[in-house]
Protein backbone atom coordinates (compact mmCIF):
# COMPACT_ATOMS: atom_id res chain seq x y z
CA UNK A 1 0.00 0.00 0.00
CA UNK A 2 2.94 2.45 0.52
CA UNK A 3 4.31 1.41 -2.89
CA UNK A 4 1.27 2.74 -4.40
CA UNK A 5 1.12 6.11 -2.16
CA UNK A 6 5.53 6.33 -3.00
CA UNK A 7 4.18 5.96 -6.31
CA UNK A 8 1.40 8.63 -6.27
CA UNK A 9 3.64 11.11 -4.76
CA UNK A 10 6.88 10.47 -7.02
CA UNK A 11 4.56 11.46 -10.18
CA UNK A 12 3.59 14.71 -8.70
CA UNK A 13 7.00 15.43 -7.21
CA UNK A 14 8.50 14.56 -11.23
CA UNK A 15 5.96 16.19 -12.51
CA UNK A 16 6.50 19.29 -10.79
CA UNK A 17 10.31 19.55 -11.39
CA UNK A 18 10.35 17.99 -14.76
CA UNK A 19 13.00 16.92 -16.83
CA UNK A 20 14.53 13.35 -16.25
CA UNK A 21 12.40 13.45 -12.72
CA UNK A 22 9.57 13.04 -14.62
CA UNK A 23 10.69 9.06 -14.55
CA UNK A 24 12.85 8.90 -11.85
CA UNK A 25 11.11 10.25 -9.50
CA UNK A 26 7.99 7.95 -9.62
CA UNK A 27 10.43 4.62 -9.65
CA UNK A 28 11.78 6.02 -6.84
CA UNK A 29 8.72 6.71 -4.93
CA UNK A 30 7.65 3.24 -5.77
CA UNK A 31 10.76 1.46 -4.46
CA UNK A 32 10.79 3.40 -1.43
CA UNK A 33 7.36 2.58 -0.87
CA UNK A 34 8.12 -1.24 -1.55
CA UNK A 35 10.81 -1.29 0.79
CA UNK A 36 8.96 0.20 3.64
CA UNK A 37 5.97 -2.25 2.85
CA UNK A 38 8.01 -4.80 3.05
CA UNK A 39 9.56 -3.51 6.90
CA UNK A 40 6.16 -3.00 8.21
CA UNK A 41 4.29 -6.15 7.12
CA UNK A 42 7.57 -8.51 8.29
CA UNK A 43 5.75 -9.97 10.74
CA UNK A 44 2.38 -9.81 10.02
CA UNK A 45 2.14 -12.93 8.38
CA UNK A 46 3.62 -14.79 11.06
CA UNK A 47 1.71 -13.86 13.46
CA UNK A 48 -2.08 -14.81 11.34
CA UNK A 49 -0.94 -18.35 10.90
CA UNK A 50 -0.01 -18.91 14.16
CA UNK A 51 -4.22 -17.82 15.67
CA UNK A 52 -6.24 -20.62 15.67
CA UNK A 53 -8.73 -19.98 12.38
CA UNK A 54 -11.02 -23.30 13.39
CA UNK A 55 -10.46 -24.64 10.08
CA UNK A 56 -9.62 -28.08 9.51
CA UNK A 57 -5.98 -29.20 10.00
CA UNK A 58 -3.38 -28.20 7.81
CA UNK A 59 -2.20 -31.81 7.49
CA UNK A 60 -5.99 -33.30 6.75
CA UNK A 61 -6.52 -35.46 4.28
CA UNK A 62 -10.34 -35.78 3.68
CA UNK A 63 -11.73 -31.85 4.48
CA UNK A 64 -15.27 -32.81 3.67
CA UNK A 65 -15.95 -35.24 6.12
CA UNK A 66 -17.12 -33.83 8.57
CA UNK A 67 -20.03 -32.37 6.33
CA UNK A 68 -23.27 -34.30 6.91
CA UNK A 69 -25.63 -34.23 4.33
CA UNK A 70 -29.24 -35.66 5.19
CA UNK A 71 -30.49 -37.22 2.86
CA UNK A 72 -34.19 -37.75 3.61
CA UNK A 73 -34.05 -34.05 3.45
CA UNK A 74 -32.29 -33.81 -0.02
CA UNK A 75 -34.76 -33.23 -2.96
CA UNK A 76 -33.57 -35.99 -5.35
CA UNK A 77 -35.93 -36.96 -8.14
């Protein structure tokens, strides 16, 4: 998300002093961006995987059974 705002801003700071800024500027923006993006989210990932999501079991072979269908319920022709 910061790439995109270092991205934003490097256009209007190239476009406003023109010249070779017009590219370097944005590229630079972008890459600053990525990098910080990169520093902040670190360990965000980390620390999703390790909450308990009640899902079923990362190492589970079968995921469907413990759906229950009934089927005197089911409308089967």
């Amino acid at each position: 998300m910061l790439c995109c705002v270092g991205l934003i801003g490097g256009y209007v700071v190239g476009q406003s002093l023109g010249g070779p800024w017009t590219i370097i500027a944005p590229a630079a923006g972008f890459g600053i961006g990525l990098a910080a993006d990169m520093k902040f989210m670190k360990g965000h990932h980390k620390t999703r995987d390790q909450q308990d999501s009640g899902g079923p079991a990362r190492k589970d072979a079968d995921p469907v059974r413990a759906a229950h269908v009934d089927e005197g319920k089911a409308g089967y022709p």
